[in-house]
Protein backbone atom coordinates (compact mmCIF):
# COMPACT_ATOMS: atom_id res chain seq x y z
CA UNK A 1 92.79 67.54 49.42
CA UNK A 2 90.37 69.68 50.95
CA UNK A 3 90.98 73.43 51.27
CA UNK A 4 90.91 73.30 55.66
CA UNK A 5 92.64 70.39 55.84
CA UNK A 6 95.54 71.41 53.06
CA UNK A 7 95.76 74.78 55.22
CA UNK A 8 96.14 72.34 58.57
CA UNK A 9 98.89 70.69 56.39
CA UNK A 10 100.53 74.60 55.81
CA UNK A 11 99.87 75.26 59.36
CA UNK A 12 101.78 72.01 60.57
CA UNK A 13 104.70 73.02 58.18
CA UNK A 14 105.60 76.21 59.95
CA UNK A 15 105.23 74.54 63.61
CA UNK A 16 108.12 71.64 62.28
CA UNK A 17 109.80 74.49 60.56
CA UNK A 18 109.22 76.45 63.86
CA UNK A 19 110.28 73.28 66.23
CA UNK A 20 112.86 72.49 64.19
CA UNK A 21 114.87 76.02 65.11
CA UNK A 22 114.00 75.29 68.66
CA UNK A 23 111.60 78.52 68.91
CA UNK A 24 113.81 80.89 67.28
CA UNK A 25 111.67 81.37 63.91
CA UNK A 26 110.39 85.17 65.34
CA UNK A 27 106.31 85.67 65.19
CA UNK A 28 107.08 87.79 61.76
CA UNK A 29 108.90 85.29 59.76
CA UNK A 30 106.44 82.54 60.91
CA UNK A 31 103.78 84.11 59.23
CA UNK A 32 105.74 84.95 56.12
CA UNK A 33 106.89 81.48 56.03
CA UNK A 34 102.73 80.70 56.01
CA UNK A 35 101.96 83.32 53.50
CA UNK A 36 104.99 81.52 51.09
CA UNK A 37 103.99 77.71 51.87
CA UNK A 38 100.14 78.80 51.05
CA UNK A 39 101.27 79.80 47.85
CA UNK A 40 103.22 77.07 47.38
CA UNK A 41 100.37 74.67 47.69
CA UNK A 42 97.69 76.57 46.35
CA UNK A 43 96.06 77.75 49.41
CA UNK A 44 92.93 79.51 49.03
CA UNK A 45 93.18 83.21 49.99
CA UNK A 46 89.95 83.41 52.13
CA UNK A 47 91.84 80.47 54.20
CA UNK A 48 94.40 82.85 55.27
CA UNK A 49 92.41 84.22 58.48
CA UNK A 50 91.57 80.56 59.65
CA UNK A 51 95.74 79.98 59.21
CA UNK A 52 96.84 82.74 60.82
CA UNK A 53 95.02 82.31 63.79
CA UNK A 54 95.58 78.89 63.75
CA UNK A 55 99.47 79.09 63.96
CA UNK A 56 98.98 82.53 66.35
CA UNK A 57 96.99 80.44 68.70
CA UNK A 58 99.40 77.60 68.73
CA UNK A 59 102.40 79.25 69.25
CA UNK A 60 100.89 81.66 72.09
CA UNK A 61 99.15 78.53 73.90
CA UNK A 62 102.17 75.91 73.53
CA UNK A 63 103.03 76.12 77.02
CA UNK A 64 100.27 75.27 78.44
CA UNK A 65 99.75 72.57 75.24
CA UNK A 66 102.95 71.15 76.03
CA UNK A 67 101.43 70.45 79.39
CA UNK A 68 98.86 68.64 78.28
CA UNK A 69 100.65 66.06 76.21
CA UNK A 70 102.87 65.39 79.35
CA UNK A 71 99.42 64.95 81.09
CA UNK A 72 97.86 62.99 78.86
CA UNK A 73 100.73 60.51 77.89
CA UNK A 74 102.95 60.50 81.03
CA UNK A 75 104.99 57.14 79.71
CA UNK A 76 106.13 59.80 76.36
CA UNK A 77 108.41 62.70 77.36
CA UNK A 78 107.68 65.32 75.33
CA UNK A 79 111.23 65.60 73.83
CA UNK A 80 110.65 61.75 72.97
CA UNK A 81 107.60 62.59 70.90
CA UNK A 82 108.47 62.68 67.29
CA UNK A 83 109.14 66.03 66.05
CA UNK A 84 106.27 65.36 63.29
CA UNK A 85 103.80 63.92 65.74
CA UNK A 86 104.53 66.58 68.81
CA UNK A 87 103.83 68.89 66.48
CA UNK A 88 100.25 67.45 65.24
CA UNK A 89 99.55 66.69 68.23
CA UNK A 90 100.06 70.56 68.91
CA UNK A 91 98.00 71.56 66.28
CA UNK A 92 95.07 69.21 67.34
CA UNK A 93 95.13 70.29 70.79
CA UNK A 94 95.08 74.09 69.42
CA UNK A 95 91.93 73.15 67.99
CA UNK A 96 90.27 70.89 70.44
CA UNK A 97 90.93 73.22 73.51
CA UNK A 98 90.91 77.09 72.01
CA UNK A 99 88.64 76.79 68.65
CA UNK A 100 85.54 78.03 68.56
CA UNK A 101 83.40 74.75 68.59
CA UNK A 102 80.60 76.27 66.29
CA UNK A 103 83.39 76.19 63.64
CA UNK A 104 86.19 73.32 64.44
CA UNK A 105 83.80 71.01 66.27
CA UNK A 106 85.82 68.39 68.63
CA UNK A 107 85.34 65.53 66.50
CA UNK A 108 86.56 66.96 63.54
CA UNK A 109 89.83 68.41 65.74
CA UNK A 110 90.55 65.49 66.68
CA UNK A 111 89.98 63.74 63.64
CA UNK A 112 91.86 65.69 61.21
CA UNK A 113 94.94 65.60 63.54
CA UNK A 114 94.79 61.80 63.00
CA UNK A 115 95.02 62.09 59.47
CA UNK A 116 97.51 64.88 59.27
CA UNK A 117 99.33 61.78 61.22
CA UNK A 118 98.64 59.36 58.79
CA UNK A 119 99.73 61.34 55.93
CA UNK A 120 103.20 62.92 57.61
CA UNK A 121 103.56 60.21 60.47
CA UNK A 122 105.14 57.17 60.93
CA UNK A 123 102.74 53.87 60.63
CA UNK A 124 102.12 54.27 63.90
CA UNK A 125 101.16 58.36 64.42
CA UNK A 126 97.67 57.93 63.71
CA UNK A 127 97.31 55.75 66.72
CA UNK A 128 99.71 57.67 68.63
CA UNK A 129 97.39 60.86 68.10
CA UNK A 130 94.38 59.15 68.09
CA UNK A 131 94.93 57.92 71.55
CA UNK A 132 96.55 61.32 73.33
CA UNK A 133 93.44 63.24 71.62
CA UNK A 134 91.17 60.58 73.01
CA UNK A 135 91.96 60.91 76.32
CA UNK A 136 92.58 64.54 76.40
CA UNK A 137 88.66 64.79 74.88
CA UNK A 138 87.03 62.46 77.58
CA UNK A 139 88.64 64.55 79.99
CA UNK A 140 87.13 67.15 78.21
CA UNK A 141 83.50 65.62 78.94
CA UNK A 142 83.31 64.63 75.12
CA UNK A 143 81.91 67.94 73.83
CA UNK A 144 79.58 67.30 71.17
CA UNK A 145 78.93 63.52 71.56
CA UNK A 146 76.08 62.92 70.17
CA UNK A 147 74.47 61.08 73.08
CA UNK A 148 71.22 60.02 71.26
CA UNK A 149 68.55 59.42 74.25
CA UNK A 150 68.75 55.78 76.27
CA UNK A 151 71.65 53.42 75.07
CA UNK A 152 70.65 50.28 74.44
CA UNK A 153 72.51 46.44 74.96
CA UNK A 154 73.98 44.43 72.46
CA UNK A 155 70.21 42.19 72.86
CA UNK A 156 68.65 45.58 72.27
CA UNK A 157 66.42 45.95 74.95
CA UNK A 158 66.99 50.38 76.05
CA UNK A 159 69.65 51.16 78.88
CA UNK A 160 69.41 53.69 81.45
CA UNK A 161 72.28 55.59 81.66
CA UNK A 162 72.98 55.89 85.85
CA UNK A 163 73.39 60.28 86.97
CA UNK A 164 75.92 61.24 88.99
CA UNK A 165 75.08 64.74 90.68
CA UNK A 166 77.25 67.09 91.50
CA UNK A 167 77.10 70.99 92.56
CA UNK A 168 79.36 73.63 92.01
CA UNK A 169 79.05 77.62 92.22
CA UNK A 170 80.33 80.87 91.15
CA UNK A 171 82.06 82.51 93.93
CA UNK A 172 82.14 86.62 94.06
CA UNK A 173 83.68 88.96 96.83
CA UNK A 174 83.60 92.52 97.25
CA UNK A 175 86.76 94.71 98.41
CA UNK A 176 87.36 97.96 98.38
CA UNK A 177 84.45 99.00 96.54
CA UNK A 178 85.04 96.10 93.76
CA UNK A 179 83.53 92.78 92.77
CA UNK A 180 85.88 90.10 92.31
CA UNK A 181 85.06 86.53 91.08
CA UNK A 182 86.95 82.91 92.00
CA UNK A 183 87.64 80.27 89.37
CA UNK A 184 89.82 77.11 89.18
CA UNK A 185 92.03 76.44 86.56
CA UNK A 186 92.19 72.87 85.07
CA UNK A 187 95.31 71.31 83.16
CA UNK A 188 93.73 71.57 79.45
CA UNK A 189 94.43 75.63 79.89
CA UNK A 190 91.02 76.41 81.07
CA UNK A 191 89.42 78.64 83.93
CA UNK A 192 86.10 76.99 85.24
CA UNK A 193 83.68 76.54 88.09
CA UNK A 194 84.34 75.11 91.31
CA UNK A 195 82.68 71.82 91.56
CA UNK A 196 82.30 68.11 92.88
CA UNK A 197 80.29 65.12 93.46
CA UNK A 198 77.14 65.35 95.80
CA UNK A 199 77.52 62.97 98.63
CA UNK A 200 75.12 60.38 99.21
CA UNK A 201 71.50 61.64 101.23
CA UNK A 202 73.17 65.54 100.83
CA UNK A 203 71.90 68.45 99.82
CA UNK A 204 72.83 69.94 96.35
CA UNK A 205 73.09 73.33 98.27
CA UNK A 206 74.96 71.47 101.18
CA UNK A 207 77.33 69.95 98.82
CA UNK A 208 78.03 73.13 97.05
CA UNK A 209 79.24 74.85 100.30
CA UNK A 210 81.04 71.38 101.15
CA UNK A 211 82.84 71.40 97.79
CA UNK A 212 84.00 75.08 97.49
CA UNK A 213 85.61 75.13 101.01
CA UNK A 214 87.56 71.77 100.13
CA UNK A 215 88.22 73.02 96.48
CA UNK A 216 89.08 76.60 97.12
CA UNK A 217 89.22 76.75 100.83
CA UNK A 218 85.89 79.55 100.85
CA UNK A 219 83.13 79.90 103.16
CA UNK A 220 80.60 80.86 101.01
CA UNK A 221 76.87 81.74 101.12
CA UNK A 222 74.55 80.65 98.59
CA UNK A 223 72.62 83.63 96.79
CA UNK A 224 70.90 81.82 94.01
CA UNK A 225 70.51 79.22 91.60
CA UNK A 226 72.12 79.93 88.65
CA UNK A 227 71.46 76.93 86.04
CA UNK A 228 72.34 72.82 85.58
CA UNK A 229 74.81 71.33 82.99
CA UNK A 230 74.79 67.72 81.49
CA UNK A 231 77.23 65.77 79.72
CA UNK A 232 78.28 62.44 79.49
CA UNK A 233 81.24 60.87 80.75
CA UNK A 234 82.92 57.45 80.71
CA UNK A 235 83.39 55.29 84.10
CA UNK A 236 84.76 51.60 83.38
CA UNK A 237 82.76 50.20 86.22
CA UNK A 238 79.45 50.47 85.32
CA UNK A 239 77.82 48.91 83.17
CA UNK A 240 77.60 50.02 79.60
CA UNK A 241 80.66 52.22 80.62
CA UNK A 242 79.19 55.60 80.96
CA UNK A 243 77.11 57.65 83.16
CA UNK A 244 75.44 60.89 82.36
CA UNK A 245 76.45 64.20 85.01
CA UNK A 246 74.48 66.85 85.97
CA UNK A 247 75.84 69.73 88.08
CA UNK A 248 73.70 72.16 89.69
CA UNK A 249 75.35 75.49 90.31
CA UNK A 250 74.71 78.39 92.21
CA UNK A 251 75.76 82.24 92.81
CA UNK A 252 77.60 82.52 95.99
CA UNK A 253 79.24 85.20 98.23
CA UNK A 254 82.49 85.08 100.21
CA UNK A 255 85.05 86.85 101.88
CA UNK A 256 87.54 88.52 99.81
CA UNK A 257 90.14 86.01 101.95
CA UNK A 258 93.43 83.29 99.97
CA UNK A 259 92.35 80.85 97.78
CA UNK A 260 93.72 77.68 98.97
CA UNK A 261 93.57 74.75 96.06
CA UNK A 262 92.37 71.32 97.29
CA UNK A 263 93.42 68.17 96.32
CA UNK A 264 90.87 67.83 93.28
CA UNK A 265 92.27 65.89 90.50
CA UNK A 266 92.70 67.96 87.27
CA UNK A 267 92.77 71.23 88.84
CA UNK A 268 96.45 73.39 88.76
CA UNK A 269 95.50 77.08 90.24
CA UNK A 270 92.48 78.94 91.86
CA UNK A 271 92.35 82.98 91.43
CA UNK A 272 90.32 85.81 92.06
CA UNK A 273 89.85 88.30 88.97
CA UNK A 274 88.13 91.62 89.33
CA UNK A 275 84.55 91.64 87.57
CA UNK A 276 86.33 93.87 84.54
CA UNK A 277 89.20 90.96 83.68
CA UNK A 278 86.27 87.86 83.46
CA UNK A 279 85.81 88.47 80.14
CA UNK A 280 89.28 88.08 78.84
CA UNK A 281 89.41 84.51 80.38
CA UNK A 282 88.99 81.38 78.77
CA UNK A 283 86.22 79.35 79.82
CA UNK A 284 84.37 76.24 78.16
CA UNK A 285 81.16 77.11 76.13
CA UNK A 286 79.41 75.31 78.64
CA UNK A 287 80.95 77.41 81.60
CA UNK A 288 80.06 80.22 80.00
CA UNK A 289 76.19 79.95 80.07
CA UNK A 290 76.24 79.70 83.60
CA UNK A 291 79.07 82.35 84.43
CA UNK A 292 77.37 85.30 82.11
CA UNK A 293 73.95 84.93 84.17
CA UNK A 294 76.25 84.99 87.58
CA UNK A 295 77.71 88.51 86.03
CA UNK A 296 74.42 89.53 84.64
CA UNK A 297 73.12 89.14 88.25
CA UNK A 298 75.69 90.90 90.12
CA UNK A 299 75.37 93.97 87.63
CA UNK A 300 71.80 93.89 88.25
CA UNK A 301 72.20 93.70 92.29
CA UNK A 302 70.06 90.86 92.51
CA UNK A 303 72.48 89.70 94.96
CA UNK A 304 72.07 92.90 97.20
């Protein structure tokens, strides 16, 4: 077995172990239980770090993991869920959502929770996994998917995959002699950019100003551009099934005034941080590259 995926297996041990006592294994004797079940199975020590955070991260996130699976398979209660597979399904989501994707890429996430499900599971866990994973990473935008240039039809003649534009931005406020910033939070646990589809004949910067006022309830002012993001997403009625995005997004200003959360699909809260608690939140990589220019910006006054 090899070394990551026998430490998975460890890690999965102490969150049945953990389940199993209905939460009441403390923080301390989970990770002694890890340090004796690595031994036990011949663990490498240098896998130790990648274990301990793994289980850490797990426990501290369930919550808002626990959410997700209800999300994802609605027909499943969570308490329905076999121990064994509510538990991989725990561990994959650990991985998929909070890993760093430079080292746990989403593919292999979601692909060693299927065999974790094969190997522990029931005959039918694999698929069970498999399928919550699945939808949880299309959600996701399929990070990673290697998209490969123009698709092509089963006669091979090159398709063009159709673009649906969007625009989003990242919304700052002063008050009181501090800079605050506005995100969304979605129901996979992360805090992103405000954003939505760009009506037909609009303007990207038009939409942008439409979509944060419906999103977040903001009348904003656009500053500057701050960058574009692609991925590819499925949509079952086209043809070839998927469709390639591109948002636009921008660096805007508002009043320091109460979110109020739209009716966007996927979205659970909206909140202001100060400038100093950004940092700590956690964002998608591909969030990221646009938010750390928006804060690179305001420290710079460009928006002055």
């Amino acid at each position: 077995m090899a070394n990551r995926h026998l430490a998975r297996s460890v890690v999965l041990q102490v969150l049945f172990e953990r389940d199993a006592a209905e939460g009441k294994l403390t923080p301390e004797q989970a990770l002694s239980r890890l340090a004796d079940y690595g031994k036990e199975f011949g663990t490498r020590d240098s896998d130790m770090p990648f274990m301990k955070d793994l289980l850490q991260t797990a426990v501290a996130k369930q919550k808002e993991i626990d959410e997700v699976i209800v999300r994802a398979a609605p027909e499943w209660p969570i308490e329905r869920i076999s121990a064994i597979d509510r538990n991989i399904l725990r561990l994959g989501l650990t991985e998929l959502l909070f890993a760093d994707r430079a080292q746990v890429p989403a593919k292999v996430a979601i692909n060693e929770a299927i065999e974790l499900a094969k190997s522990f599971g029931s005959t039918s866990s694999g698929r069970f996994v498999n399928g919550v994973l699945g939808a949880v990473y299309v959600e996701l935008g399929e990070p990673g998917k290697n998209e490969g240039g123009a698709r092509k039809q089963e006669s091979g003649k090159p398709v063009k995959m159709p673009t649906e534009h969007l625009a989003g931005a990242v919304v700052y406020a002063r008050s009181e002699g501090e800079t605050y910033m506005a995100f969304v939070h979605d129901i996979f646990g992360h805090w992103t950019i405000s954003k939505g589809k760009i009506e037909e004949g609009e303007d990207v910067k038009a939409g942008a100003v439409r979509e944060i006022k419906e999103e977040m309830g903001l009348d904003i002012k656009i500053v500057q551009e701050l960058g574009v993001n692609e991925y590819v997403a499925n949509d079952s009625k086209i043809e070839g099934g998927k469709k390639r995005k591109r948002v636009s997004y921008f660096l805007a200003e508002s009043p320091f005034t109460e979110l109020r959360l739209g009716s966007s699909g996927g979205l659970d809260d909206a909140q202001w941080f100060p400038l100093s608690a950004v940092g700590d939140l956690n964002f998608y990589d591909d969030t990221l590259k646009i938010i750390v220019p928006a804060i690179n910006a305001l420290a710079r006054g460009e928006n002055k």
